[in-house]
Protein backbone atom coordinates (compact mmCIF):
# COMPACT_ATOMS: atom_id res chain seq x y z
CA UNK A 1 -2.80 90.37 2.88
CA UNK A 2 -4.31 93.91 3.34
CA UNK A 3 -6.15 94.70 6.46
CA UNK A 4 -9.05 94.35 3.98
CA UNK A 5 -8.32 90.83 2.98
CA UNK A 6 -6.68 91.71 -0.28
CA UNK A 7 -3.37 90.73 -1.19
CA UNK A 8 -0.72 93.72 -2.04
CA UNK A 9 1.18 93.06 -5.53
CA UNK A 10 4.19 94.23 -5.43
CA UNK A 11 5.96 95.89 -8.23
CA UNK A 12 8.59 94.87 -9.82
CA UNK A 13 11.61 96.44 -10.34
CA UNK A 14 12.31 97.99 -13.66
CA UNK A 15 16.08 98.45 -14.27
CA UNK A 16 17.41 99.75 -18.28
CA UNK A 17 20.29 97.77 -19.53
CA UNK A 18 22.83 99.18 -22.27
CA UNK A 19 25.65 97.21 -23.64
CA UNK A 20 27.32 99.40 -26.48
CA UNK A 21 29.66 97.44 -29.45
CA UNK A 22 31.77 98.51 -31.95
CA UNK A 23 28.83 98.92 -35.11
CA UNK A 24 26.05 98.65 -33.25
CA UNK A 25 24.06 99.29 -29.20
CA UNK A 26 22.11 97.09 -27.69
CA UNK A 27 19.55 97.87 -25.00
CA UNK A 28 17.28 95.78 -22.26
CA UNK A 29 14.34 96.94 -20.09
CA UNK A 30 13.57 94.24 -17.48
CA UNK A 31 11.18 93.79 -15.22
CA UNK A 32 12.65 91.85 -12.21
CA UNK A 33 13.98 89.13 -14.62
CA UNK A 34 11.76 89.52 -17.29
CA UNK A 35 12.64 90.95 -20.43
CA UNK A 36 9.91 94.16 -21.40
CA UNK A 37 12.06 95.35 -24.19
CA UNK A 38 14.95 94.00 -25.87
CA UNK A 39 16.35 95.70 -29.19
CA UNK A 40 19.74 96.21 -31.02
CA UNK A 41 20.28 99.62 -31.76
CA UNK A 42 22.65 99.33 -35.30
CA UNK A 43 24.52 102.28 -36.67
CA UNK A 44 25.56 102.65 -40.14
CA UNK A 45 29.09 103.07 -41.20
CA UNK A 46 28.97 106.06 -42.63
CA UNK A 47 27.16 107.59 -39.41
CA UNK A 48 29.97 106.30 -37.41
CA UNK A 49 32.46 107.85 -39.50
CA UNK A 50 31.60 111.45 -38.86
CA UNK A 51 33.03 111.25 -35.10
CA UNK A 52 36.96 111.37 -35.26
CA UNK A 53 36.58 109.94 -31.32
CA UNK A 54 34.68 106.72 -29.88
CA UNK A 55 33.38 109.49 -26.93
CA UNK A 56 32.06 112.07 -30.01
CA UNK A 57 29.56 109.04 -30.64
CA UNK A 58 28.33 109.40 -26.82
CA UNK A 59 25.90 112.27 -27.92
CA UNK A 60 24.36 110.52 -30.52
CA UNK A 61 24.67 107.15 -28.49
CA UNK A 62 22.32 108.55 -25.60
CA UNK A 63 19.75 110.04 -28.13
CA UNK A 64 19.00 107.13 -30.04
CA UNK A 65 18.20 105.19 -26.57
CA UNK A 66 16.25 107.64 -25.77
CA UNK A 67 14.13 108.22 -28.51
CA UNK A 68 13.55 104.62 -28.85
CA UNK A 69 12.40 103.99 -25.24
CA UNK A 70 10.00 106.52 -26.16
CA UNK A 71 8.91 105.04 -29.47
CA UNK A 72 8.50 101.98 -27.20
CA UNK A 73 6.36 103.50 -24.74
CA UNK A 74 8.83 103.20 -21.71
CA UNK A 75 8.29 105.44 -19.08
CA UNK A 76 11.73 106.18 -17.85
CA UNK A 77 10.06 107.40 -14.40
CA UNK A 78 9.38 103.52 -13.61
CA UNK A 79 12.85 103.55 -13.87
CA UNK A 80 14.84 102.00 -10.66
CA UNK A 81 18.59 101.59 -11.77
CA UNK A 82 20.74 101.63 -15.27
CA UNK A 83 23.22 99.43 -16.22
CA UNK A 84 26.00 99.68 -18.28
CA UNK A 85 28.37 97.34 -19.81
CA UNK A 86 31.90 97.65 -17.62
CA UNK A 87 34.81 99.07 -20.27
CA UNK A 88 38.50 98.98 -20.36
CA UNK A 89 38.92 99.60 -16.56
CA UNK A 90 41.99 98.87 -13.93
CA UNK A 91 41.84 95.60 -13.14
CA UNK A 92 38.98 94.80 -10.42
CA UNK A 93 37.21 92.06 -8.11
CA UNK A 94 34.15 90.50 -9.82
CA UNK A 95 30.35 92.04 -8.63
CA UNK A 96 28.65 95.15 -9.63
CA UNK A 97 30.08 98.57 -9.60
CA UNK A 98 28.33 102.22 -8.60
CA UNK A 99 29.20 104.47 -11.36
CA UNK A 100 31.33 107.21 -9.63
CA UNK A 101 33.81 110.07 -10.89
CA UNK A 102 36.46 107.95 -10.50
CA UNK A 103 35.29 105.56 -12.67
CA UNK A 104 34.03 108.23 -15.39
CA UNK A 105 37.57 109.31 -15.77
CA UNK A 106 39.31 106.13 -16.58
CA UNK A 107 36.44 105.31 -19.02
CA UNK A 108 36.71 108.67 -20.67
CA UNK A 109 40.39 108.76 -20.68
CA UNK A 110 40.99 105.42 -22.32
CA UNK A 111 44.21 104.58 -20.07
CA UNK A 112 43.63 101.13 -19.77
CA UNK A 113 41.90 100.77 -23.20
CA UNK A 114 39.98 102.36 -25.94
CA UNK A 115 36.70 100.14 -26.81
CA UNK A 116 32.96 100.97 -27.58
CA UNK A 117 32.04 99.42 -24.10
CA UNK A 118 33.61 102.43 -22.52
CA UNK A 119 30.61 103.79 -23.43
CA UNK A 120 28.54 101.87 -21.28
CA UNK A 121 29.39 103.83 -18.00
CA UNK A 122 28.55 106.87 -19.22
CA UNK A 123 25.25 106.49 -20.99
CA UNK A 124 24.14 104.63 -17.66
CA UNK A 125 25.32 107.50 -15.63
CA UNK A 126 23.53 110.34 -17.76
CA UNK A 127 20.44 108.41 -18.02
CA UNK A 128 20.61 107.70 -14.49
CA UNK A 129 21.72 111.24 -13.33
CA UNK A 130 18.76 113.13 -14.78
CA UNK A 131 16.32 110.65 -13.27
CA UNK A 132 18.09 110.51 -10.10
CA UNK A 133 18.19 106.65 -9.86
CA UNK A 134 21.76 104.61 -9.57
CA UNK A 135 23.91 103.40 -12.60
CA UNK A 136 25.69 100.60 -12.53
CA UNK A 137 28.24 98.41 -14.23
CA UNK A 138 28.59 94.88 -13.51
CA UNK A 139 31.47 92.08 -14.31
CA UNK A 140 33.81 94.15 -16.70
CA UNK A 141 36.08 92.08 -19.05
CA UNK A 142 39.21 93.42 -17.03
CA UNK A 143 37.26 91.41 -13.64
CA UNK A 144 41.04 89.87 -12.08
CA UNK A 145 40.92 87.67 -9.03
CA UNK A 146 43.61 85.60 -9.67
CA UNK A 147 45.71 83.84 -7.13
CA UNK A 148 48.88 84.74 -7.14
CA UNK A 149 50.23 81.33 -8.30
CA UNK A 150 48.20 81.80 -11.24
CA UNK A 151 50.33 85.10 -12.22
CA UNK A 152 53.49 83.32 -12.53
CA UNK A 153 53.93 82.61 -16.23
CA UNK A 154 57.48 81.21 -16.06
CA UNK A 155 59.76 84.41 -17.57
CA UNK A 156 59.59 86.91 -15.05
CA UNK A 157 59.18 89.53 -17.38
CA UNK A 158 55.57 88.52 -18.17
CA UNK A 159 52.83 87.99 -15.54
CA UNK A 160 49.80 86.59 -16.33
CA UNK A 161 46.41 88.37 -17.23
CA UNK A 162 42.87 87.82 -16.21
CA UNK A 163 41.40 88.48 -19.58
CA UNK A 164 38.38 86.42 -20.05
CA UNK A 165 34.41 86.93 -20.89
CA UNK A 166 33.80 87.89 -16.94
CA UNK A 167 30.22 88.82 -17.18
CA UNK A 168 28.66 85.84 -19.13
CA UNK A 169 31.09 83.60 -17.12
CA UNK A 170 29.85 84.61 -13.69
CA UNK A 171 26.30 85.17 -15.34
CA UNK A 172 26.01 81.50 -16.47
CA UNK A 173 27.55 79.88 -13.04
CA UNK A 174 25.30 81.95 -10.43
CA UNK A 175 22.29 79.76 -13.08
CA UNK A 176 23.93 76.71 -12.30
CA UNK A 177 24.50 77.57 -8.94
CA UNK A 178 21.10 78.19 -8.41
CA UNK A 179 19.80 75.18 -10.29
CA UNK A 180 21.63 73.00 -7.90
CA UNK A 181 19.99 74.99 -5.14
CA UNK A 182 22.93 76.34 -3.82
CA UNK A 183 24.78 80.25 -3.91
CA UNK A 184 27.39 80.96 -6.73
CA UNK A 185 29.87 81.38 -3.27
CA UNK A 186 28.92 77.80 -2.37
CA UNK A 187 29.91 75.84 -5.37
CA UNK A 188 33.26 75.22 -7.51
CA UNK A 189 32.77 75.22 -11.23
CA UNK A 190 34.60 75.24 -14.84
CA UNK A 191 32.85 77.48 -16.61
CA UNK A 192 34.02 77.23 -20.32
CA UNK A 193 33.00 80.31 -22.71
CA UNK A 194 33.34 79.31 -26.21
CA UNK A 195 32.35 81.64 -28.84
CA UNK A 196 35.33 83.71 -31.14
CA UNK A 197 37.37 83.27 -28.06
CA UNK A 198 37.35 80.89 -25.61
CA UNK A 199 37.96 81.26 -22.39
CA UNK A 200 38.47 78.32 -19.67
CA UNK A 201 38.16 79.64 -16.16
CA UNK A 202 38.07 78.54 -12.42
CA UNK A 203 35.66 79.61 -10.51
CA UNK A 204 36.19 78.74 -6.74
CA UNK A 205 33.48 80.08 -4.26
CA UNK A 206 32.47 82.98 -6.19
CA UNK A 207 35.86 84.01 -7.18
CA UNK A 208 37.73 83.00 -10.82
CA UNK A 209 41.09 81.87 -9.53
CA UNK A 210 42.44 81.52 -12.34
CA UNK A 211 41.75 81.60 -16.35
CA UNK A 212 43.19 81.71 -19.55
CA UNK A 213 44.42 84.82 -21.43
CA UNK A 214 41.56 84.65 -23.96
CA UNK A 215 42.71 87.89 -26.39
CA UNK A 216 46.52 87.57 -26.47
CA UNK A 217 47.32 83.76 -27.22
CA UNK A 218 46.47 81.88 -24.36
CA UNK A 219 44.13 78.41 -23.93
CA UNK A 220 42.20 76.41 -26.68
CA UNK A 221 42.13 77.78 -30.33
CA UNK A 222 39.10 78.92 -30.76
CA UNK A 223 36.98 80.46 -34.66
CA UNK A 224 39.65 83.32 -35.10
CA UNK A 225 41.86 82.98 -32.20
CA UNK A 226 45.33 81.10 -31.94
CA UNK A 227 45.30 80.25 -28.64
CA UNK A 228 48.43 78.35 -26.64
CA UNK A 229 51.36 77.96 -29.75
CA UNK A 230 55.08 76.56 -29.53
CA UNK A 231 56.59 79.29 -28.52
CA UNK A 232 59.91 78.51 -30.45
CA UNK A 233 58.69 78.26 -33.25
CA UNK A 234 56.27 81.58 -32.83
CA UNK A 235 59.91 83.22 -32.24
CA UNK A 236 61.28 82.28 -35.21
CA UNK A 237 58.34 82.67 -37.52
CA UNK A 238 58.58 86.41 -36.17
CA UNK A 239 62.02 87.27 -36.69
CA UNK A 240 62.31 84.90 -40.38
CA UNK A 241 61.66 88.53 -42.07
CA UNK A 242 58.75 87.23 -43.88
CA UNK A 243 56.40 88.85 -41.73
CA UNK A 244 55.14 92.08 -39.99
CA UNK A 245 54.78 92.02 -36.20
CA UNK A 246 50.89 92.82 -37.18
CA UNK A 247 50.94 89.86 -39.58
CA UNK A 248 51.75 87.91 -36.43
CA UNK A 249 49.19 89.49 -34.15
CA UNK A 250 46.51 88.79 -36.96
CA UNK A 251 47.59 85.36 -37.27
CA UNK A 252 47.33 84.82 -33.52
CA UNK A 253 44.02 87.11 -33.05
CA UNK A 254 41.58 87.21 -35.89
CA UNK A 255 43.06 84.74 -38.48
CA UNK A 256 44.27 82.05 -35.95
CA UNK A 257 42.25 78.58 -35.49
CA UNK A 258 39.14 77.48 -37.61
CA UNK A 259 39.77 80.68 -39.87
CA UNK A 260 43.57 79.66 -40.37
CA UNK A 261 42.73 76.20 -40.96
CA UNK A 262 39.67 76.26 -42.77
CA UNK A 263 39.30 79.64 -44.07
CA UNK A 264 35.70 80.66 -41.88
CA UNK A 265 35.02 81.59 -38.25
CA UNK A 266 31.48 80.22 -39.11
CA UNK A 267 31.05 76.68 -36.65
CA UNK A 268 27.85 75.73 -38.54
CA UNK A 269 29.18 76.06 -41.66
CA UNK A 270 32.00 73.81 -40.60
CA UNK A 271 29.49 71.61 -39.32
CA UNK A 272 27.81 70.93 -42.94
CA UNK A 273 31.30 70.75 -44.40
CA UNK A 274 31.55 67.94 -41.95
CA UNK A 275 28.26 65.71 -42.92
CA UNK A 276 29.42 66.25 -46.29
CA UNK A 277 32.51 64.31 -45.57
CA UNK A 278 35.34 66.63 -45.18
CA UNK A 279 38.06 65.30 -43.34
CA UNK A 280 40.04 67.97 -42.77
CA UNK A 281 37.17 70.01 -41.57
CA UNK A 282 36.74 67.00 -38.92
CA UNK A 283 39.84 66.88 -37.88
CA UNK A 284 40.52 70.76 -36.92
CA UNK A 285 36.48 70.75 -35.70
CA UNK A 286 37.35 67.74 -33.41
CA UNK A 287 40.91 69.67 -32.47
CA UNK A 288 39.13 72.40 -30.93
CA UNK A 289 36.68 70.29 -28.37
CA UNK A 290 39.87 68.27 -27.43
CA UNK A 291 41.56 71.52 -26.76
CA UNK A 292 38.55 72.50 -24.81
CA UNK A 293 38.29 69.53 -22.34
CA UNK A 294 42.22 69.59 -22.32
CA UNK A 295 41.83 73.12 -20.63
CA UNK A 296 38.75 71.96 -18.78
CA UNK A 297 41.08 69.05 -17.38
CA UNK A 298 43.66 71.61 -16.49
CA UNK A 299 41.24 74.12 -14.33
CA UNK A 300 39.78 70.85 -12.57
CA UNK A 301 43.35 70.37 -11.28
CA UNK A 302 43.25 73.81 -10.26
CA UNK A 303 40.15 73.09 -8.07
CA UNK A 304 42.21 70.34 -7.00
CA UNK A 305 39.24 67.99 -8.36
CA UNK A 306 36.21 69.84 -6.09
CA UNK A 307 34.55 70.29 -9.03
CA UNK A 308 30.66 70.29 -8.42
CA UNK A 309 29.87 70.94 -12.32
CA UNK A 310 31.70 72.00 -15.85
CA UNK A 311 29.75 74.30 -17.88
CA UNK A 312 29.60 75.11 -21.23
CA UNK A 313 28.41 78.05 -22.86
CA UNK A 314 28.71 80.58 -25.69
CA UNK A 315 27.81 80.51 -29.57
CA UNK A 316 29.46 77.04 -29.94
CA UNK A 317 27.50 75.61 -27.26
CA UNK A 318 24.92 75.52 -29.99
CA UNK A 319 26.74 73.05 -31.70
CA UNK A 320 25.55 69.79 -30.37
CA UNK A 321 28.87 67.48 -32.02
CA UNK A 322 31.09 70.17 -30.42
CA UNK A 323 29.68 69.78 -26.95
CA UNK A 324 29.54 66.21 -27.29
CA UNK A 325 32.88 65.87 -27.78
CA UNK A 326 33.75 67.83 -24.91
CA UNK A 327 31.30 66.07 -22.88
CA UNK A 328 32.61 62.75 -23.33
CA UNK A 329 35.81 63.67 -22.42
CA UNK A 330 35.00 65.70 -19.24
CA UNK A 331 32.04 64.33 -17.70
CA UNK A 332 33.91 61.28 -15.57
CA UNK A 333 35.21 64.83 -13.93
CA UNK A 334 31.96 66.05 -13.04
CA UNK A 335 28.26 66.26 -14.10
CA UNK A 336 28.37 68.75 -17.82
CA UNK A 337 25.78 71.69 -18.19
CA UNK A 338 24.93 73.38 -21.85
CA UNK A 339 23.89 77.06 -21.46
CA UNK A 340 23.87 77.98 -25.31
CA UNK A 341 24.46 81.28 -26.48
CA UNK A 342 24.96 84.27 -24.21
CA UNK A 343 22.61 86.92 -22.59
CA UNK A 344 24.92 90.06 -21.74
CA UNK A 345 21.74 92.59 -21.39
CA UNK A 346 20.18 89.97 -19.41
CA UNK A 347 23.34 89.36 -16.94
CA UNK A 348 23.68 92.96 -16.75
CA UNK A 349 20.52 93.40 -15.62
CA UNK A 350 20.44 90.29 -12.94
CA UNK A 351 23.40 91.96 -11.55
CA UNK A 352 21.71 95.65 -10.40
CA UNK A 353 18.79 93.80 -9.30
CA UNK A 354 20.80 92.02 -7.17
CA UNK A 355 21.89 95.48 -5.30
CA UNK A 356 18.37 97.03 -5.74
CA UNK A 357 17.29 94.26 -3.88
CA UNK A 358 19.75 94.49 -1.13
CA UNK A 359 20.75 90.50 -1.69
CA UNK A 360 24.45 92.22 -2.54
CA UNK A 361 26.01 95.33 -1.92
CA UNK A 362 27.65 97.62 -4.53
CA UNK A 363 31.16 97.53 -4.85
CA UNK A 364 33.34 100.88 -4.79
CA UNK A 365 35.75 101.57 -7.91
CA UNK A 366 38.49 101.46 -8.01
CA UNK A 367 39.55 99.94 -4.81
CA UNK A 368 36.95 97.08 -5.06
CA UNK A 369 35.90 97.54 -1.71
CA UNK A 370 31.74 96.70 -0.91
CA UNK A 371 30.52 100.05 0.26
CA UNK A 372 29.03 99.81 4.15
CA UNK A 373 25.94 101.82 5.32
CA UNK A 374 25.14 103.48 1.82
CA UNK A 375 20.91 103.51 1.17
CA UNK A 376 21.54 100.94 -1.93
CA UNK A 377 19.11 102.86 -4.08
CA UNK A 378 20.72 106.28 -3.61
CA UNK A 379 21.14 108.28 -6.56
């Protein structure tokens, strides 16, 4: 209460979210949690084509944002952070990430990786810049906090990756964490993300310990993606001279698992095929939850059974026979949440308030480091 008797409202903080794909960029304005403005940007095809580079599109990237937060009404000077989606970075701890120089010049190089979320950096950074606020980045896909006993993949020329969907993993178990009234660093969890990959990981006391290789071939098969194979007979399929090594890689990424099988990537159309009594589709549909709780069963050993919960989330978490199945074969392991879908502008978002707010401190590319006596809301 004022010294007047009334009480002071305090406002909330207003942080801009941008999470750039391949066709299309999609954009958040929060208020503390709450979404004020939440719209995907799509570009044509034939826009696209007229930049020869994914940074040409930058340009063009930042103006559309910006014209459409003033279409909206947004008044940029309420403004207290950006975020960005984290690119194709070195390989990092988990938490959120001050845009710096550093960081700019991987992103713009491409060293580690070419993708549209490259762009995310920099349109936080030149929004941010001009209004003299912070950009962030938080939970990049390249996130690695493996042990090292994870790294060991059994031929010593070949180590391990941390490859997995870090940001809507670590979104989805700081929820849980939360709902059981406890800190993401307090709890041990198997957080499975299942949407065109899946990706099983481990996540002991705030850190992912260990996870599969969700890209490259690695875990459950998933709508498009191969996952784990017989590696004998992926040898000799690839030197029978029948096929290209990019046959192979499509076969493993892109026309691997429910698209091999059953010619769609589509789970609810597989799902109708089902009630209409396909048996095949049942069988490869059923495959794929076994596969899921097989993995599940694997990163609860990893946890060495401390497991306080198993979550599920992603596109196919919408799919209430696929979670079944994996819930009836997982939950004598520990109690099974369903967090459909996925939120990236939302996570992205959660994660700079959590450094506006001083309840964490930023972390310091590309060493990782938490930065020490820095005013969090510096520019």
């Amino acid at each position: 209460m004022t010294d007047r008797g009334v009480a002071h409202v305090q406002e909330p903080i207003r942080v801009l979210a941008i999470n750039p794909g391949s066709t299309s960029t999609k954009i958040g304005v929060y208020d503390d949690e709450k979404a004020v403005l939440e719209e995907t940007l799509r570009h044509d095809a034939e826009e696209l084509a007229r930049y020869s580079d994914l940074f040409d599109q930058y340009p063009f990237r930042k103006q559309i944002i910006l014209d459409t937060l003033d279409r909206e009404g947004i008044n940029l000077t309420r403004l207290r952070a950006v975020v960005g989606r984290g690119g194709l970075l070195r390989p990092i701890p988990g938490g959120t990430y001050r845009v710096n120089d550093a960081m700019l010049e991987d992103l713009r190089s491409g060293k580690f990786g070419e993708h549209a979320s490259n762009l995310g950096g920099l349109l936080a950074s030149e929004i941010a810049r001009k209004l003299n606020i912070p950009a962030f980045i938080v939970d990049p896909v390249v996130v690695d906090e493996l042990e090292p006993i994870a790294r060991i993949s059994g031929v010593p020329e070949i180590e391990r990756r941390s490859i997995f969907h870090a940001l809507n993993q670590k979104a989805v178990a700081r929820r849980i964490a939360a709902q059981m009234g406890k800190n993401y660093h307090e709890v041990n969890l198997v957080v499975a993300h299942m949407g065109g990959g899946i990706t099983v990981g481990a996540h002991r006391r705030g850190r992912v310990i260990d996870v599969n290789n969700g890209l490259h071939g690695e875990g459950p098969f998933s709508p498009e993606r191969a996952g784990t194979l017989p590696v004998g007979d992926l040898v000799a399929i690839s030197y029978s001279g029948k096929f290209f090594a990019s046959e192979i890689m499509r076969m493993i990424v892109g026309r691997g698992g429910l698209m091999g099988y059953l010619g769609t990537t589509d789970a609810r159309e597989v799902e109708e095929r089902i009630e209409k009594g396909d048996e095949r589709a049942r069988l490869v549909y059923t495959a794929m939850a076994y596969q899921v709780a097989k993995e599940i069963g694997a990163y609860s050993a990893v946890l060495e059974g401390e497991v306080d919960g198993i979550v599920l989330t992603g596109g196919l978490a919408f799919g209430t026979r696929f979670t079944s199945e994996i819930e009836r074969r997982t939950s004598w392991i520990a109690p099974v949440y369903v967090v459909p879908g996925e939120n990236e502008l939302k996570a992205l978002a959660e994660g700079a308030l959590r450094v506006v707010r001083g309840e964490e401190a930023p972390r310091i590319y590309p060493s990782g480091k938490v930065e020490k006596g820095v005013g969090i809301t510096d520019g």
